[in-house]
Protein backbone atom coordinates (compact mmCIF):
# COMPACT_ATOMS: atom_id res chain seq x y z
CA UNK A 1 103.03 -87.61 156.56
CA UNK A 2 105.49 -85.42 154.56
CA UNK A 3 104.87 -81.64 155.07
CA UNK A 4 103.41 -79.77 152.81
CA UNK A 5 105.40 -76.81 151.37
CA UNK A 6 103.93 -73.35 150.92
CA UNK A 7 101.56 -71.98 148.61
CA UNK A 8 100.09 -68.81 147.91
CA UNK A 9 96.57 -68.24 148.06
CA UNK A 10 93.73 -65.28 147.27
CA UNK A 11 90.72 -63.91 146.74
CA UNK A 12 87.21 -63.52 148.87
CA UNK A 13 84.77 -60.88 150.08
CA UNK A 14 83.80 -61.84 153.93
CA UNK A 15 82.29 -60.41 156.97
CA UNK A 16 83.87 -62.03 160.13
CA UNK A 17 81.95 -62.32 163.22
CA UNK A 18 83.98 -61.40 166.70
CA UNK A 19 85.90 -64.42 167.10
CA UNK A 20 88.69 -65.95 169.49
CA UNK A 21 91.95 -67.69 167.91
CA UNK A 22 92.60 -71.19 169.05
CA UNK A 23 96.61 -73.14 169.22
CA UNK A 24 98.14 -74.61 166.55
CA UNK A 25 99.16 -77.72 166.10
CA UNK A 26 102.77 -78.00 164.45
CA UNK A 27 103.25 -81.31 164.77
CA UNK A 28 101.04 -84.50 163.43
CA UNK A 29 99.13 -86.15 166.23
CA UNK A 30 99.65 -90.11 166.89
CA UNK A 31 97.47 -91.93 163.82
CA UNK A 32 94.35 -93.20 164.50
CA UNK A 33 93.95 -96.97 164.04
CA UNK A 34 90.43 -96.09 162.02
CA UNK A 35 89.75 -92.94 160.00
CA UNK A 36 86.90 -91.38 160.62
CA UNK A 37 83.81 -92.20 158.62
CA UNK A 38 81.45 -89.45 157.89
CA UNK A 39 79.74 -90.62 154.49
CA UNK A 40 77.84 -87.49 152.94
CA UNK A 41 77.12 -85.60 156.61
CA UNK A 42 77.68 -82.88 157.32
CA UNK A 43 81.04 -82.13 159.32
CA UNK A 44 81.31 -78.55 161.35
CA UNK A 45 84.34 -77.28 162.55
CA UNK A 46 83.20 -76.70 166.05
CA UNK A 47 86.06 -78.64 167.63
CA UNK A 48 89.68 -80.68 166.16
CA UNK A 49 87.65 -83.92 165.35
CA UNK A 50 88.61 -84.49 161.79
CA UNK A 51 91.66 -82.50 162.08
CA UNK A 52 94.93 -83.95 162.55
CA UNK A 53 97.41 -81.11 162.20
CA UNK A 54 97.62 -77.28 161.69
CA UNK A 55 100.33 -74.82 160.82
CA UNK A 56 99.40 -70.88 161.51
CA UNK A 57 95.57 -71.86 161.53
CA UNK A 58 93.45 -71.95 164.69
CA UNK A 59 89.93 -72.81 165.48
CA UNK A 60 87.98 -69.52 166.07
CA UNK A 61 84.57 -69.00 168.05
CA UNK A 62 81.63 -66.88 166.36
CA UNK A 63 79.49 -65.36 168.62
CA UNK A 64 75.50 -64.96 167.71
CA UNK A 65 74.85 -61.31 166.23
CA UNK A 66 72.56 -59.59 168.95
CA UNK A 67 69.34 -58.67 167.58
CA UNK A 68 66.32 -57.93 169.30
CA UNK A 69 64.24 -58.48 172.00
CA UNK A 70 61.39 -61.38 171.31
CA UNK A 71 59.48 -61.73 173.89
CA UNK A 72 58.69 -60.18 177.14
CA UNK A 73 57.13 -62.14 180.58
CA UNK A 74 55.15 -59.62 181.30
CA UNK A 75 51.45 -61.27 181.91
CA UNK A 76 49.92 -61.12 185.53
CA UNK A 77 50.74 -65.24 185.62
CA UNK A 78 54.24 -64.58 184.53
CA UNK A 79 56.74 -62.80 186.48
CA UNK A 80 60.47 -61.48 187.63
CA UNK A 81 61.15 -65.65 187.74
CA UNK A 82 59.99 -66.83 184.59
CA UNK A 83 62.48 -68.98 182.57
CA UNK A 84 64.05 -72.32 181.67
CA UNK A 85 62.43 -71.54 178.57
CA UNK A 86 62.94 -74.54 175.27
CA UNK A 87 62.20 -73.49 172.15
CA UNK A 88 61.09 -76.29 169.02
CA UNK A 89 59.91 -76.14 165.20
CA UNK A 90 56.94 -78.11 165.00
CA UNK A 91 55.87 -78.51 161.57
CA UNK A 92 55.10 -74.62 159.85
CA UNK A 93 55.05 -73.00 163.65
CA UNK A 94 57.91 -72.49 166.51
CA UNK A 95 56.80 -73.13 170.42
CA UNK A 96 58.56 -72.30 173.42
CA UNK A 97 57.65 -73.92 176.40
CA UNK A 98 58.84 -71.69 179.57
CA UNK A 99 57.99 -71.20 183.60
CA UNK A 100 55.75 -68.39 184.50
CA UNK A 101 55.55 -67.27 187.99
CA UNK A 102 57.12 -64.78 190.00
CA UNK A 103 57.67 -67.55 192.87
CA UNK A 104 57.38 -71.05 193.50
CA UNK A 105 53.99 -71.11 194.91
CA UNK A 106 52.47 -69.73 191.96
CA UNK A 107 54.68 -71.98 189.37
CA UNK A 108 52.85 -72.58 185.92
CA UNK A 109 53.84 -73.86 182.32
CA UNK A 110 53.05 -71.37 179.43
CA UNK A 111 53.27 -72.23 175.98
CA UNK A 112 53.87 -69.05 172.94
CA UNK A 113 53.82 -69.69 169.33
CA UNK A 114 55.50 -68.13 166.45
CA UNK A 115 55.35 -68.70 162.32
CA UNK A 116 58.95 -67.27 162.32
CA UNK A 117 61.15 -67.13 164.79
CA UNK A 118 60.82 -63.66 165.96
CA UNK A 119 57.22 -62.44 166.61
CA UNK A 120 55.22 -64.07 169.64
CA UNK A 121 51.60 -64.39 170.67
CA UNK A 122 50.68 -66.24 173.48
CA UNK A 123 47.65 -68.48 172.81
CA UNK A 124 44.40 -68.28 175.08
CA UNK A 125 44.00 -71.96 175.66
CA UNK A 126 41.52 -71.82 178.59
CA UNK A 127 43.03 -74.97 180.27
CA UNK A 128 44.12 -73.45 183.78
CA UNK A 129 42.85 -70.94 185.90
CA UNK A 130 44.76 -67.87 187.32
CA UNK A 131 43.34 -64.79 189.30
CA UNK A 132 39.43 -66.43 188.45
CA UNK A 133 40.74 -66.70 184.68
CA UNK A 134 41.12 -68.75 182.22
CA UNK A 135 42.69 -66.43 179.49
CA UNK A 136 45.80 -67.70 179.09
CA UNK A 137 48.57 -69.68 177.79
CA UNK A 138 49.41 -71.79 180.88
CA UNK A 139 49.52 -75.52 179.90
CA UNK A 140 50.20 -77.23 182.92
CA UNK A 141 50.74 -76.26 186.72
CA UNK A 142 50.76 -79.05 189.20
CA UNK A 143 49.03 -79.80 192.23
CA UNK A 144 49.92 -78.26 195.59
CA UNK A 145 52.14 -80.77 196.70
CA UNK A 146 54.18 -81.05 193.14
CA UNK A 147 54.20 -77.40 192.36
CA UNK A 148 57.86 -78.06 191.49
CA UNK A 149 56.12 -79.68 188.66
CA UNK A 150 56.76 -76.37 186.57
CA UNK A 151 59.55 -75.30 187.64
CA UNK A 152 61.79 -76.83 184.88
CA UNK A 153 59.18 -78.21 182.78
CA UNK A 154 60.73 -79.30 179.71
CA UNK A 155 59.00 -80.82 176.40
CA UNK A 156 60.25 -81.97 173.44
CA UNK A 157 58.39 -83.28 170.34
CA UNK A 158 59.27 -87.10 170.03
CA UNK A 159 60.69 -88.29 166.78
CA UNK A 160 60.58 -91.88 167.79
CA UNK A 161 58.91 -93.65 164.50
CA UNK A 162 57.02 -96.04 166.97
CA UNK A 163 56.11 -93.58 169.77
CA UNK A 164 52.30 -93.70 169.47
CA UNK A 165 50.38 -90.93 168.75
CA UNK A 166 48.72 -89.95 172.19
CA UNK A 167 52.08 -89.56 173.26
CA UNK A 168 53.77 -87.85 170.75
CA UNK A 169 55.03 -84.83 172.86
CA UNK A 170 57.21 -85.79 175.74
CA UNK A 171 58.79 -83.90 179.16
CA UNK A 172 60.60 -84.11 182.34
CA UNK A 173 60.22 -81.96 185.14
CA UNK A 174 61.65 -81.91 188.70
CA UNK A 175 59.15 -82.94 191.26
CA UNK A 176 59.18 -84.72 194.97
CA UNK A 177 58.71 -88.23 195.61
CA UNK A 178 58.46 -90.32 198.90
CA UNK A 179 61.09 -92.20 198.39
CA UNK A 180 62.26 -94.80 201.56
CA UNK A 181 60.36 -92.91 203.91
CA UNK A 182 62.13 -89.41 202.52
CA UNK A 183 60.77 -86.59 200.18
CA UNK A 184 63.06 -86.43 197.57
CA UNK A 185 63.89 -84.18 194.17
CA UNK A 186 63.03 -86.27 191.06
CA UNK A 187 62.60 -86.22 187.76
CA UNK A 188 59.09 -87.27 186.90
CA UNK A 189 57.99 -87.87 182.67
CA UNK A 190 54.97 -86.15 180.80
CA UNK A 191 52.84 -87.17 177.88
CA UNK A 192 50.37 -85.17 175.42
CA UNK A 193 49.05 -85.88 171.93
CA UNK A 194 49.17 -82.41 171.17
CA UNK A 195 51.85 -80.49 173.30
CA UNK A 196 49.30 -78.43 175.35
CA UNK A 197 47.41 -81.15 177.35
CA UNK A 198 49.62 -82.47 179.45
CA UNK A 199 49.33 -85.75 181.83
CA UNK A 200 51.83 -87.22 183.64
CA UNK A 201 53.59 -90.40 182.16
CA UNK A 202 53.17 -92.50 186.08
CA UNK A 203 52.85 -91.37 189.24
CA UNK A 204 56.44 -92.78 190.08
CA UNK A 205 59.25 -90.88 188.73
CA UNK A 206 61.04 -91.73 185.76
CA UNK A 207 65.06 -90.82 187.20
CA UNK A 208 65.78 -90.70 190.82
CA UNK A 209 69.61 -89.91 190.84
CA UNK A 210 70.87 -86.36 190.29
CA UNK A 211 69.75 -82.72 191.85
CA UNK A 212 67.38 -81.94 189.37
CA UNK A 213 67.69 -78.18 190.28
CA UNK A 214 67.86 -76.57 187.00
CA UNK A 215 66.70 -76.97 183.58
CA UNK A 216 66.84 -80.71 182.76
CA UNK A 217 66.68 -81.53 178.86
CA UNK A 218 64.90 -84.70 177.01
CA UNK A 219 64.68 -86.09 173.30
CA UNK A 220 64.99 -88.93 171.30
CA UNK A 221 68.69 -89.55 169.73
CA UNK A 222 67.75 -90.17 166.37
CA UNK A 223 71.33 -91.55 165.50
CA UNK A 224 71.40 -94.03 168.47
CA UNK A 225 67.90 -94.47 168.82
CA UNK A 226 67.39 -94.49 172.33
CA UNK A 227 65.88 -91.03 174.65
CA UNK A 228 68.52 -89.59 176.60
CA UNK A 229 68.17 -87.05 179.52
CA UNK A 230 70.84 -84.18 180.18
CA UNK A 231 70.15 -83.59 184.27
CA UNK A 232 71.80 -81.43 186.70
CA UNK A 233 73.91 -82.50 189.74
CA UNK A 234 77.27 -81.40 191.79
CA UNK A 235 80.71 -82.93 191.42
CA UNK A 236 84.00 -82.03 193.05
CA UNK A 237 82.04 -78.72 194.84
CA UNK A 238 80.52 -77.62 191.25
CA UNK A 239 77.63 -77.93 189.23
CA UNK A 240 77.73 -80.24 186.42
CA UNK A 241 75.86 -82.38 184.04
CA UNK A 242 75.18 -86.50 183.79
CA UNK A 243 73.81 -88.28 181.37
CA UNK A 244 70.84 -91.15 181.78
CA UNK A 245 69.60 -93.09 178.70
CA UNK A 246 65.90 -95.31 177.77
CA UNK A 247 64.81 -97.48 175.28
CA UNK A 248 61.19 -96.22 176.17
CA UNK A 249 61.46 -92.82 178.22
CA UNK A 250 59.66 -95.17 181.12
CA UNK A 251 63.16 -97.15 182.24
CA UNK A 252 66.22 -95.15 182.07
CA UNK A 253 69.74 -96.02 183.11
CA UNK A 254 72.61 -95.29 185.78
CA UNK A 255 72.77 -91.42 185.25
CA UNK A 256 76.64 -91.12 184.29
CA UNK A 257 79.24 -87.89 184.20
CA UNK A 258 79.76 -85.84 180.74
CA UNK A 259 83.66 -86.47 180.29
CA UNK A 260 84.91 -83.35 179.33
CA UNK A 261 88.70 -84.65 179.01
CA UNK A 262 91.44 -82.08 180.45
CA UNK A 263 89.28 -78.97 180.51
CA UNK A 264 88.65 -77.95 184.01
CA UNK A 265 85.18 -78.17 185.53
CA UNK A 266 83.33 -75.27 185.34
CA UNK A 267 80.17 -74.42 186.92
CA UNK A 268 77.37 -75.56 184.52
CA UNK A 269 74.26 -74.31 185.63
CA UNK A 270 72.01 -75.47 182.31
CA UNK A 271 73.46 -77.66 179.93
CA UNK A 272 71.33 -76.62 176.09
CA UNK A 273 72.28 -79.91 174.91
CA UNK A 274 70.58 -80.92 171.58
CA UNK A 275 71.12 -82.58 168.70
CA UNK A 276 72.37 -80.44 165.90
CA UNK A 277 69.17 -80.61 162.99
CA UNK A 278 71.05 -80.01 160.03
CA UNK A 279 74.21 -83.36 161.17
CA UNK A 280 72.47 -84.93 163.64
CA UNK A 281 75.72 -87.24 164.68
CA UNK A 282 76.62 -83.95 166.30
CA UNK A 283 75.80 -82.72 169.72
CA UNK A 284 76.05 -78.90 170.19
CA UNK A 285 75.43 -77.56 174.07
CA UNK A 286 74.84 -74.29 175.14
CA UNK A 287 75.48 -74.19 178.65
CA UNK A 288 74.77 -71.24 181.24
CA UNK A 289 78.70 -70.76 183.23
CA UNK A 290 77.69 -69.66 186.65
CA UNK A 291 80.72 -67.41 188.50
CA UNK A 292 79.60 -67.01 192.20
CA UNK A 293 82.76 -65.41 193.10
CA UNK A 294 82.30 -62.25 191.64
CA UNK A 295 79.70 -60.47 191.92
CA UNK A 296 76.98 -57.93 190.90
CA UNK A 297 78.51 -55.10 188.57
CA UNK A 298 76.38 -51.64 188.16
CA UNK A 299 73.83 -52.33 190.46
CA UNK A 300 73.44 -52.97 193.96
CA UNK A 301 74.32 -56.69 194.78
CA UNK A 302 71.43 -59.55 195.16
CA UNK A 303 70.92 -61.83 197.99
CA UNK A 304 71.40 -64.60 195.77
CA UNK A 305 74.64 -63.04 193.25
CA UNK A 306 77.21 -64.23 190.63
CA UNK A 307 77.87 -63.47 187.26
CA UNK A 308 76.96 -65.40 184.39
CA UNK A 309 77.47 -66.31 180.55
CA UNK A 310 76.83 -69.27 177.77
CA UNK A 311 79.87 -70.94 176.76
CA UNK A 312 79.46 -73.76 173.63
CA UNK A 313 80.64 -77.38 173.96
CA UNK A 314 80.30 -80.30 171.31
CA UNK A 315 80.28 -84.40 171.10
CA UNK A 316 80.51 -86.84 168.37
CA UNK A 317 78.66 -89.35 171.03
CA UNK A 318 77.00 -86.79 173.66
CA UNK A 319 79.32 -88.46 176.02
CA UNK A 320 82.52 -87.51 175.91
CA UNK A 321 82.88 -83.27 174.61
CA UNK A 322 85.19 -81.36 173.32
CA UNK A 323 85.79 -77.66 175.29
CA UNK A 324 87.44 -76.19 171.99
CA UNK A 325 86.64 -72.93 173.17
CA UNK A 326 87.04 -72.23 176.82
CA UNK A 327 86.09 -68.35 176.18
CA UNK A 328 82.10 -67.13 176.51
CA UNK A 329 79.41 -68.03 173.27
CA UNK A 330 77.27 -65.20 174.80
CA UNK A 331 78.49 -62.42 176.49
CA UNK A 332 76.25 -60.20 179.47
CA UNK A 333 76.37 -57.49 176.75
CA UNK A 334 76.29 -53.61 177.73
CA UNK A 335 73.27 -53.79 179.76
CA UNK A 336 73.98 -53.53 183.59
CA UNK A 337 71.06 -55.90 184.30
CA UNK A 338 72.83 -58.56 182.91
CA UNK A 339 75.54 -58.57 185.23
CA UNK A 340 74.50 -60.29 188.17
CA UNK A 341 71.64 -62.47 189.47
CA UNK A 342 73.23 -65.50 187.53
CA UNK A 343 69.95 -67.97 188.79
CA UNK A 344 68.84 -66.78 185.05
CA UNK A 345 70.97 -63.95 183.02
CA UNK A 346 72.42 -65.24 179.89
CA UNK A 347 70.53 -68.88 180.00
CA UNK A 348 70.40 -70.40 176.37
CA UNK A 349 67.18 -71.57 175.67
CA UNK A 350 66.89 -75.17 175.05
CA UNK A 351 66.96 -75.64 171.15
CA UNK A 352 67.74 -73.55 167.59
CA UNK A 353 65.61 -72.80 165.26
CA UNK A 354 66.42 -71.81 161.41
CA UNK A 355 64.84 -68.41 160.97
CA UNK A 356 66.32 -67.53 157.43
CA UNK A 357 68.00 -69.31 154.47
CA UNK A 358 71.63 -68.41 156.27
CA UNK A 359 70.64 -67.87 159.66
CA UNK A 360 69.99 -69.60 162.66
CA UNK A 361 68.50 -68.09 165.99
CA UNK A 362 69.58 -68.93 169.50
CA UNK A 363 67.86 -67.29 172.46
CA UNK A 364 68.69 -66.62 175.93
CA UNK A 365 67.55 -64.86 178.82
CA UNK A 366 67.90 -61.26 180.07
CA UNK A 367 66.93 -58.88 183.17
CA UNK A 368 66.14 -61.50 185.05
CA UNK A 369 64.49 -60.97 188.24
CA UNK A 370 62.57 -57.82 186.95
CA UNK A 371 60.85 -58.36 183.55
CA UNK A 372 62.66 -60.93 181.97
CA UNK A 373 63.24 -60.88 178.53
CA UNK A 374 64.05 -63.19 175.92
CA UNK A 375 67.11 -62.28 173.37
CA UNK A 376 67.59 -63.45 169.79
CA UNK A 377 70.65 -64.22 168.27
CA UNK A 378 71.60 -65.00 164.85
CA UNK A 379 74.67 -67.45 163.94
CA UNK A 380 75.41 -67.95 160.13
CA UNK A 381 74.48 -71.56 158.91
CA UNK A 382 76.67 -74.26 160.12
CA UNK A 383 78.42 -71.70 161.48
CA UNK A 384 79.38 -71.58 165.45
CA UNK A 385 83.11 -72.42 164.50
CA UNK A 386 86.07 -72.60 161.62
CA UNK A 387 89.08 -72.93 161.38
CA UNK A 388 90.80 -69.41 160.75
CA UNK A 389 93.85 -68.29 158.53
CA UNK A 390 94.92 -64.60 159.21
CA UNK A 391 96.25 -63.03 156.24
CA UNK A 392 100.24 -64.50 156.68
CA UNK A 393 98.33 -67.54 156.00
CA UNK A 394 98.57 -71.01 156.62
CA UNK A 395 96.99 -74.94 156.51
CA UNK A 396 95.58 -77.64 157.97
CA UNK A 397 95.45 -81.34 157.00
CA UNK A 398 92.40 -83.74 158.17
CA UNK A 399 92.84 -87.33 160.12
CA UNK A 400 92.11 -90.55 157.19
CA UNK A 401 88.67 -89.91 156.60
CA UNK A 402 86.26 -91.98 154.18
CA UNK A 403 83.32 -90.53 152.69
CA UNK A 404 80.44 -91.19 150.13
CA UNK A 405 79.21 -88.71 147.02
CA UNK A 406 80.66 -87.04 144.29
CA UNK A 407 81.77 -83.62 144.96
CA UNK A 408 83.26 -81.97 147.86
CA UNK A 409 81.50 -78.88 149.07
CA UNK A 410 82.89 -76.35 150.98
CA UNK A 411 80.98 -73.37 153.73
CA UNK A 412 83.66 -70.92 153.32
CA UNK A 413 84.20 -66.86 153.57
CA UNK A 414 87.37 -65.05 152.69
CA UNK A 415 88.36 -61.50 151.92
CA UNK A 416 88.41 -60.13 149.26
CA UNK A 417 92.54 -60.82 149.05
CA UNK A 418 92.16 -64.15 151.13
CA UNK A 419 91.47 -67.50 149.58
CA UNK A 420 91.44 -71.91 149.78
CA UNK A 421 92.96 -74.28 147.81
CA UNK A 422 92.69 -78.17 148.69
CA UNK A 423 94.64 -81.20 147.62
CA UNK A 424 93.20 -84.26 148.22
CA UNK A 425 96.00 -86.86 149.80
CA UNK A 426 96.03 -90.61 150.70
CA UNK A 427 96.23 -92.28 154.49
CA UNK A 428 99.78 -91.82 154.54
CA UNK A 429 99.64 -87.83 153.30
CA UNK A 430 100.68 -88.15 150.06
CA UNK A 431 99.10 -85.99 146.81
CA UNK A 432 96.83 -88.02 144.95
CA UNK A 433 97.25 -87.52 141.23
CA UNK A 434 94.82 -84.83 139.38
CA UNK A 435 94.14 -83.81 143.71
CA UNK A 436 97.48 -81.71 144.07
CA UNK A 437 97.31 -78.49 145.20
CA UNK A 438 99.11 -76.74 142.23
CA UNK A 439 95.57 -78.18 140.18
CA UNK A 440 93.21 -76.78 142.72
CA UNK A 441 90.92 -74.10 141.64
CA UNK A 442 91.48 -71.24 144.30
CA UNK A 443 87.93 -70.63 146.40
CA UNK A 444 87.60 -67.17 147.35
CA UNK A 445 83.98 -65.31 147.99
CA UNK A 446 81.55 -65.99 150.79
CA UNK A 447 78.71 -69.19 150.58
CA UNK A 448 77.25 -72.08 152.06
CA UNK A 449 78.28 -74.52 149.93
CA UNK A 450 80.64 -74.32 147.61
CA UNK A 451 81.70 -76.87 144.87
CA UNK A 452 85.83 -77.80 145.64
CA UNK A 453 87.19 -77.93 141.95
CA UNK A 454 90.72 -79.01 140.48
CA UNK A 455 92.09 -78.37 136.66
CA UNK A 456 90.61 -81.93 135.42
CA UNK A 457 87.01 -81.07 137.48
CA UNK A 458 84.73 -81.43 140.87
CA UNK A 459 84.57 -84.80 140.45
CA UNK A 460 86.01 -87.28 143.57
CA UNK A 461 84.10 -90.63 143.24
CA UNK A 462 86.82 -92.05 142.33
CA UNK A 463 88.12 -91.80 145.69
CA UNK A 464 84.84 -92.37 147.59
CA UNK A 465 85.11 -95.97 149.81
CA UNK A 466 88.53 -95.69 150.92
CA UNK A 467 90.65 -93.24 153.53
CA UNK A 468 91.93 -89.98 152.53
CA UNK A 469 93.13 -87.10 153.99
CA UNK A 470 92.08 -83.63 153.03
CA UNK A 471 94.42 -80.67 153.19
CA UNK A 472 93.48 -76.89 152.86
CA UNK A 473 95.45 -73.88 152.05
CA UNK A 474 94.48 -71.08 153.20
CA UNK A 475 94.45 -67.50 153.66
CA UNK A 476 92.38 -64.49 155.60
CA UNK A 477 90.01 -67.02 155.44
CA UNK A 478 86.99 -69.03 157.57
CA UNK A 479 86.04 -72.78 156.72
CA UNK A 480 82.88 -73.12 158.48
CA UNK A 481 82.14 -76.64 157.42
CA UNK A 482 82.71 -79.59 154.86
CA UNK A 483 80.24 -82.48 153.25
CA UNK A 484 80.48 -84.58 150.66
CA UNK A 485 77.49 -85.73 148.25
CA UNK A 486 75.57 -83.77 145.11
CA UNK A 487 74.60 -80.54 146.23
CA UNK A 488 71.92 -79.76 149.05
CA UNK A 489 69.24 -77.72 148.21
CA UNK A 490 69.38 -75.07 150.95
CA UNK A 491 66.40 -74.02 152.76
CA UNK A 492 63.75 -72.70 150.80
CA UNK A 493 65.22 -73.14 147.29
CA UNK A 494 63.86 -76.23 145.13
CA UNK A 495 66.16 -78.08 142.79
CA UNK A 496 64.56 -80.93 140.14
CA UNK A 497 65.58 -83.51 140.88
């Protein structure tokens, strides 16, 4: 590939959300014997997938925006405990699904609602009694020798085109199981036609293999078509995460070890692994980093102590991940409560949910072990990662990649001095005619998707079918993301069609 030689850039107005620089890359990596593929989907610069080499660019983190607090568990069947909480759209209304219960005796299931995101009502669904009432929003509890049975109780709504109706919510949850003569921790599966009447899927448990001791996670992979199960259990004297796959959520596989290539193992207490919504070939996780080393900070120390944080972790396969970022996605924050009792400060919720036409919402857990709260976070569309020019500048260039549509379209923010240009090359790094970057139209502003033009037009068709390689010029800029295709109408705006 011959290297490109410098160009000036400008113009943008951005906001930039707190954000850690990455390395560069200076020189190309070994080529790849296939170029990537990625047709008209979306592609998010969460990690170095598509990129091949950069020169004074870096990949930088954005942290959620703290807003405020959603949700207290503050009913009488809640508690200092309560937790593991997923969160789901289902059609026009959210759900989270979470463990009330100030202790494991008194374990339940509680299911809240919301129309957007934000504000919560717990339903009185009059399925379960607590304290000689049955005002509440439990939805399932156990039975006194499975109380475990909400301790991690974890549903998801099943996408599976030939899952039948009466069972088209799904969960795991730990429970115990006589197992060669010897109670043991397993995972056991749930069914309901409606998400609040639960029964369980067999009275033998679904996986066997793992600890189980945390928030295990469940859905169906709608690229591979198949469930898979994100489960909890130790390696090499830490907490980590495995992997077990079904054809039918009733016979699952060999649980097998995330591969998260040379990053070190940290201690993974949850693992928030879904499937992004809006590319669903990518996997996003959101797990909880447990420190038991240290300890307590502002308050008096716990019985039970350690710090913890979120960190964020992605996979083209939800095998093997990427640790891009080795520094925190969500931070304790200022309050002293969150600096200690790791068993359930700064857990992600399972799941993200688009609150606003630019906005996501993530949520995670805070004060835990008084009255636990649940914190919202907002994280621009598509927009957990980029790759980041300061204002010296700099560029990048993307492994042979072959795609399908018309345009190119760009999720980009830049000052107002900052700015993008991109020449379109071939496998071997070479300018394509009317694609050099002295013809590019120079991108500078702040939106979601934004047309990549040159002198002769937007079009690329022409070069749809067969590898290319991408490269952008930047400066004082963020690329968030990159699809090909017509435009996307983005959420809530119509387009004729």
């Amino acid at each position: 590939m011959r290297k490109a030689s410098a160009v000036s850039v400008l113009p943008l107005v951005a906001v930039v959300v707190i954000a850690v620089p990455l390395r560069s890359h200076g020189a190309p990596r070994p080529s790849e014997p296939l170029p990537r593929t990625i047709g008209s989907g979306l592609v998010l610069f969460v990690d170095d997938w598509l990129i091949d080499r950069m020169d004074d660019v870096g990949l930088r983190l954005h942290r959620p925006v703290r807003k405020e607090t959603v949700f207290r568990f503050d009913a009488p069947w809640e508690g200092p405990q309560s937790g593991y909480a997923t969160v789901f759209k289902d059609g026009q209304q959210v759900r989270m699904y979470y463990r009330g219960g100030g202790d494991l005796s008194r374990e339940c299931t509680c299911l809240a609602t919301s129309d957007d995101g934000i504000h919560w009502t717990r339903p009185l669904l009059g399925l379960f009694e607590f304290d000689g009432s049955t005002d509440n929003n439990i939805v399932w509890t156990g039975h006194k020798k499975a109380y475990w049975e909400s301790h991690n109780f974890s549903p998801f709504k099943d996408t599976n085109p030939a899952a039948p109706p009466a069972r088209r919510y799904k969960a795991v949850t730990l429970s115990r199981h006589e197992i060669d003569g010897e109670t043991r921790k397993v995972l056991m599966g749930f069914v309901s036609p409606d998400g609040v009447r639960w029964t369980r899927l067999q009275e033998t448990p679904v996986i066997t293999e793992g600890s189980f001791d945390s928030h295990n996670t469940a859905f169906w992979d709608t690229v591979r078509g198949r469930y898979v199960c994100y489960l909890r259990h130790g390696r090499q004297g830490v907490r980590s995460v495995m992997r077990a796959t079904s054809p039918d959520f009733v016979h699952w596989s060999k649980p097998e070890w995330l591969d998260f290539g040379h990053a070190p193992l940290e201690q993974f207490y949850t693992n928030g692994i879904v499937q992004y919504f809006r590319a669903p070939h990518l996997y996003l996780g959101f797990p909880m980093r447990f420190v038991p080393e240290r300890t307590t900070i502002g308050l008096p120390p716990r019985d039970t102590d350690g710090l913890s944080d979120a960190v964020l972790i992605s996979s083209h396969d939800g095998l093997h991940w990427h640790r891009a970022f080795m520094e925190a996605f969500i931070r304790p924050g200022l309050d002293p409560a969150n600096w200690g009792n790791a068993h359930g400060n700064n857990t992600p919720m399972w799941g993200l949910v688009q609150t606003g036409p630019a906005e996501i919402s993530v949520y995670w857990l805070e004060n835990y072990g008084a009255v636990p709260s649940v914190r919202r976070g907002a994280v621009r569309l598509d927009g957990f990662g980029s790759v980041n020019a300061s204002h010296r500048g700099g560029e990048f260039v993307t492994r042979p990649l072959v795609f399908e549509g018309r345009s190119l379209f760009v999720n980009v923010a830049t000052s107002a001095v900052g700015g993008v240009k991109v020449e379109m090359q071939d496998a071997e790094g070479e300018a394509l005619p009317g694609f050099e970057l002295q013809r590019s139209i120079e991108i500078y502003g702040d939106e979601l998707e934004r047309v990549v033009a040159w002198e002769n037009g937007a079009a690329v068709s022409t070069l749809a079918g067969r590898p290319v390689r991408i490269r952008f010029v930047m400066k004082d800029a963020d690329l968030y993301s990159i699809r090909f295709g017509p435009p996307a109408p983005l959420p809530g705006e119509r387009r004729a069609p």
